[in-house]
C-alpha atoms as a PDB file:
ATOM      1  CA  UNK A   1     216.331 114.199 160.880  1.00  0.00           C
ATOM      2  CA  UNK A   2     219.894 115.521 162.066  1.00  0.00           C
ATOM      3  CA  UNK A   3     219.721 118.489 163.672  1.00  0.00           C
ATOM      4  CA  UNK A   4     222.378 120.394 162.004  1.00  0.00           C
ATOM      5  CA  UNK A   5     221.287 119.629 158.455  1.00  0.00           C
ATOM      6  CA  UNK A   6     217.709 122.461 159.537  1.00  0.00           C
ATOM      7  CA  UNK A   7     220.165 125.156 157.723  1.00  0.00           C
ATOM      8  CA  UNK A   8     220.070 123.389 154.468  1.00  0.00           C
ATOM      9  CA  UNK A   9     216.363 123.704 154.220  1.00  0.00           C
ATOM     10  CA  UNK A  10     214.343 125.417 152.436  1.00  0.00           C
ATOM     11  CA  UNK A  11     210.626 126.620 152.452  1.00  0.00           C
ATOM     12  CA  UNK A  12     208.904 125.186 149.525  1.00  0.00           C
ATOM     13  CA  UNK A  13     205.915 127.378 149.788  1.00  0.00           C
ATOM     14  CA  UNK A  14     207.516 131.229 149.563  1.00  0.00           C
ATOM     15  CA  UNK A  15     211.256 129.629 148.634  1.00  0.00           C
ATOM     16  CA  UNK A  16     212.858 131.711 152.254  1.00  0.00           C
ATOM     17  CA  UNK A  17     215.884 130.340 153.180  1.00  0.00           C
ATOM     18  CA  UNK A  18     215.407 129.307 156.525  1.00  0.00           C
ATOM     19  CA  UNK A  19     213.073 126.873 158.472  1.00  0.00           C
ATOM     20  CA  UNK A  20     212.872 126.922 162.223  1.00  0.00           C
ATOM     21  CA  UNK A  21     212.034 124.459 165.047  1.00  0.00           C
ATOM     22  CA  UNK A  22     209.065 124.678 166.157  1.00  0.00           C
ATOM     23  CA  UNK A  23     208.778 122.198 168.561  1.00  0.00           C
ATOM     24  CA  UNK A  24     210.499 118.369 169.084  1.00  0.00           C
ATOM     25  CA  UNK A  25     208.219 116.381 170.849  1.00  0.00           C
ATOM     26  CA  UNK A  26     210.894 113.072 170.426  1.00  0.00           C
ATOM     27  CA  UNK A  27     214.347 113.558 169.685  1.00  0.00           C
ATOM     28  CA  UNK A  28     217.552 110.883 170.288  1.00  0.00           C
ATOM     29  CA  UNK A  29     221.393 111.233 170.116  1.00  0.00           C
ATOM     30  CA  UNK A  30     223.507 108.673 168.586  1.00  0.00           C
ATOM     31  CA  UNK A  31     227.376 108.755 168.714  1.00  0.00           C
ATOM     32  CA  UNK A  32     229.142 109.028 165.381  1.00  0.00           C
ATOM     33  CA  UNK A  33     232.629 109.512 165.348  1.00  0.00           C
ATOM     34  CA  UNK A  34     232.985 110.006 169.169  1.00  0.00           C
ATOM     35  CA  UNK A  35     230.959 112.640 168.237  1.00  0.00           C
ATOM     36  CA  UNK A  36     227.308 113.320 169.509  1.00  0.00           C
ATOM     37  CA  UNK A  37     225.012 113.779 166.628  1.00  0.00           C
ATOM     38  CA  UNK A  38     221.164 114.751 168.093  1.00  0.00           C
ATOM     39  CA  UNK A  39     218.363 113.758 165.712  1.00  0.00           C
ATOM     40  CA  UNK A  40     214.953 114.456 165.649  1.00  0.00           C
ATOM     41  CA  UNK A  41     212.700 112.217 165.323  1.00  0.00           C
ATOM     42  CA  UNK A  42     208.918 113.583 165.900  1.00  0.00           C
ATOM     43  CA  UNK A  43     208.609 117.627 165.593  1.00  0.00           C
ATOM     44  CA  UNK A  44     207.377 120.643 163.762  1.00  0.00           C
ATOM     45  CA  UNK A  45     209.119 122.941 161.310  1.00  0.00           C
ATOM     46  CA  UNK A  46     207.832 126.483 160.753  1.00  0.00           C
ATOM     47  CA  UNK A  47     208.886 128.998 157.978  1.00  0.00           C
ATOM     48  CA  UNK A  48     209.469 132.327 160.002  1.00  0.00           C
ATOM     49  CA  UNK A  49     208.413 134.190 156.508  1.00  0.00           C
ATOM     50  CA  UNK A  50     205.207 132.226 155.636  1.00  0.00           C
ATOM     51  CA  UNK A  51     204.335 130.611 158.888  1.00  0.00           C
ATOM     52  CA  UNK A  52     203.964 127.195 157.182  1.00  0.00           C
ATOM     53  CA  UNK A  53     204.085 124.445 159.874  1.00  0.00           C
ATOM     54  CA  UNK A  54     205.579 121.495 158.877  1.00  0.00           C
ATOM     55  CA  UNK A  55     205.865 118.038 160.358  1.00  0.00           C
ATOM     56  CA  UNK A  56     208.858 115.677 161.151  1.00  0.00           C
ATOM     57  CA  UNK A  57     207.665 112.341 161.099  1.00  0.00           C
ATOM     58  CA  UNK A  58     209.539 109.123 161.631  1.00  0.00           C
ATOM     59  CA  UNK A  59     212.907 110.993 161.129  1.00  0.00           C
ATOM     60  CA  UNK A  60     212.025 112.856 157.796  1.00  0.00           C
ATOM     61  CA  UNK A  61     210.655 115.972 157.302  1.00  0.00           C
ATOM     62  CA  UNK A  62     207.451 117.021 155.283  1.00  0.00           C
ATOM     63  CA  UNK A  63     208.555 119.677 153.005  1.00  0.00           C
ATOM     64  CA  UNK A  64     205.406 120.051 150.960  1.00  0.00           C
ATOM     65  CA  UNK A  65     202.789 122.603 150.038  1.00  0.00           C
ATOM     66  CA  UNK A  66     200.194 121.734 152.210  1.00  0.00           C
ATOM     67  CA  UNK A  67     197.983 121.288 149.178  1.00  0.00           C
ATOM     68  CA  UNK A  68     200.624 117.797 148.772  1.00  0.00           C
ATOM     69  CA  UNK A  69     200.069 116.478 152.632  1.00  0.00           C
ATOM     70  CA  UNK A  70     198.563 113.327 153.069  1.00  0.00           C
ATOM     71  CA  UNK A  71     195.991 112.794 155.681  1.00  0.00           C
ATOM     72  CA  UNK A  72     198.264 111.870 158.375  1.00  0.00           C
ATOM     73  CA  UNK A  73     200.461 114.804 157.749  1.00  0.00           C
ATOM     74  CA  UNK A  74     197.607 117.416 157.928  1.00  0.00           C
ATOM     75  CA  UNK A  75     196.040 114.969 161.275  1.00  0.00           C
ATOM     76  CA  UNK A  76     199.884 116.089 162.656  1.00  0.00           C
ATOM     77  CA  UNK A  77     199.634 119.924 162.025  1.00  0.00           C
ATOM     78  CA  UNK A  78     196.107 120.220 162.970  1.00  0.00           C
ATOM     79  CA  UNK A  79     196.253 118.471 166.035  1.00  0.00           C
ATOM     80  CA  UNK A  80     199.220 120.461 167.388  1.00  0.00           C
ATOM     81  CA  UNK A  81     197.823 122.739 170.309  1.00  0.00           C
ATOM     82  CA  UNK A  82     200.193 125.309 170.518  1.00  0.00           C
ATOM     83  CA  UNK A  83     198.950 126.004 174.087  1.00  0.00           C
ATOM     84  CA  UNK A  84     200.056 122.847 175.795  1.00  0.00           C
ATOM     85  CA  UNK A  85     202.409 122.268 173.346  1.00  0.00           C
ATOM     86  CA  UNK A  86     201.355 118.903 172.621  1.00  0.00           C
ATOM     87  CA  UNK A  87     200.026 116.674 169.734  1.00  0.00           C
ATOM     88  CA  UNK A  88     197.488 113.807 169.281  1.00  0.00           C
ATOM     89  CA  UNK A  89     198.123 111.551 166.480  1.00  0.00           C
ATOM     90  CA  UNK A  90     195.145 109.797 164.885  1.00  0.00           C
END
Protein backbone atom coordinates (compact mmCIF):
# COMPACT_ATOMS: atom_id res chain seq x y z
CA UNK A 1 0.00 0.00 0.00
CA UNK A 2 1.50 3.61 -0.73
CA UNK A 3 1.87 5.47 2.06
CA UNK A 4 0.37 8.66 1.05
CA UNK A 5 -2.85 7.19 -0.33
CA UNK A 6 -3.75 6.35 4.20
CA UNK A 7 -5.71 9.89 3.78
CA UNK A 8 -8.06 8.54 1.25
CA UNK A 9 -9.32 5.92 3.58
CA UNK A 10 -12.03 5.42 5.19
CA UNK A 11 -13.36 3.38 8.24
CA UNK A 12 -15.94 1.02 7.05
CA UNK A 13 -17.21 0.18 10.44
CA UNK A 14 -18.36 3.88 11.99
CA UNK A 15 -17.71 5.65 8.27
CA UNK A 16 -14.76 8.36 10.26
CA UNK A 17 -12.69 9.81 7.92
CA UNK A 18 -9.43 8.92 8.93
CA UNK A 19 -7.40 5.64 9.51
CA UNK A 20 -4.08 5.67 11.26
CA UNK A 21 -0.88 3.55 11.30
CA UNK A 22 -0.69 1.48 13.70
CA UNK A 23 2.27 -0.25 13.22
CA UNK A 24 4.51 -1.41 9.82
CA UNK A 25 6.22 -4.36 10.59
CA UNK A 26 7.66 -4.49 6.57
CA UNK A 27 7.68 -1.57 4.51
CA UNK A 28 9.96 -0.85 1.03
CA UNK A 29 10.64 2.30 -1.10
CA UNK A 30 10.68 2.18 -4.76
CA UNK A 31 11.73 5.18 -6.97
CA UNK A 32 9.06 6.57 -9.26
CA UNK A 33 9.74 9.54 -11.04
CA UNK A 34 13.10 10.28 -9.29
CA UNK A 35 10.84 10.41 -6.69
CA UNK A 36 10.84 8.12 -3.49
CA UNK A 37 7.51 6.56 -3.04
CA UNK A 38 7.53 4.32 0.55
CA UNK A 39 5.03 1.45 0.54
CA UNK A 40 3.88 -0.69 3.03
CA UNK A 41 3.80 -3.87 2.73
CA UNK A 42 2.90 -5.84 6.17
CA UNK A 43 1.14 -3.46 8.96
CA UNK A 44 -1.87 -2.52 10.96
CA UNK A 45 -4.46 0.20 10.43
CA UNK A 46 -6.51 1.49 13.36
CA UNK A 47 -9.63 3.81 13.25
CA UNK A 48 -8.82 6.49 16.02
CA UNK A 49 -12.89 6.76 16.42
CA UNK A 50 -13.79 3.01 16.64
CA UNK A 51 -10.51 1.43 17.46
CA UNK A 52 -10.95 -1.13 14.64
CA UNK A 53 -7.53 -2.71 13.85
CA UNK A 54 -7.03 -3.53 10.53
CA UNK A 55 -4.42 -5.49 8.65
CA UNK A 56 -2.13 -4.71 5.60
CA UNK A 57 -1.32 -7.79 4.03
CA UNK A 58 0.75 -8.42 0.95
CA UNK A 59 0.49 -4.67 -0.01
CA UNK A 60 -3.39 -4.27 0.36
CA UNK A 61 -5.27 -3.31 3.08
CA UNK A 62 -8.26 -5.15 4.85
CA UNK A 63 -10.96 -2.68 5.01
CA UNK A 64 -13.73 -4.91 6.28
CA UNK A 65 -16.10 -5.28 9.19
CA UNK A 66 -14.48 -7.73 11.08
CA UNK A 67 -17.62 -9.83 10.81
CA UNK A 68 -16.11 -10.10 6.69
CA UNK A 69 -12.30 -11.22 7.77
CA UNK A 70 -11.19 -14.39 6.73
CA UNK A 71 -9.28 -16.59 9.02
CA UNK A 72 -5.96 -15.35 8.18
CA UNK A 73 -7.00 -11.80 8.59
CA UNK A 74 -8.46 -12.27 12.14
CA UNK A 75 -4.97 -14.92 12.85
CA UNK A 76 -3.16 -11.21 11.90
CA UNK A 77 -5.13 -8.94 14.37
CA UNK A 78 -5.25 -11.40 17.09
CA UNK A 79 -1.84 -12.30 17.13
CA UNK A 80 -0.57 -8.70 17.27
CA UNK A 81 0.93 -8.17 20.90
CA UNK A 82 0.81 -4.69 21.31
CA UNK A 83 3.49 -5.04 24.05
CA UNK A 84 6.41 -6.18 21.97
CA UNK A 85 4.98 -4.86 19.13
CA UNK A 86 5.23 -7.87 17.17
CA UNK A 87 3.07 -10.44 15.23
CA UNK A 88 3.03 -14.25 14.61
CA UNK A 89 1.44 -15.34 11.51
CA UNK A 90 -0.13 -18.81 11.43
Amino acid sequence: MKKDLLNLLKCPSCGHDEIHIEHIYSRYTLNEQNKKIEFIKEGLLKCPKCNMIYPIIADVPTLLRESQFIDSEKAFCQNYDKNRETVVLI
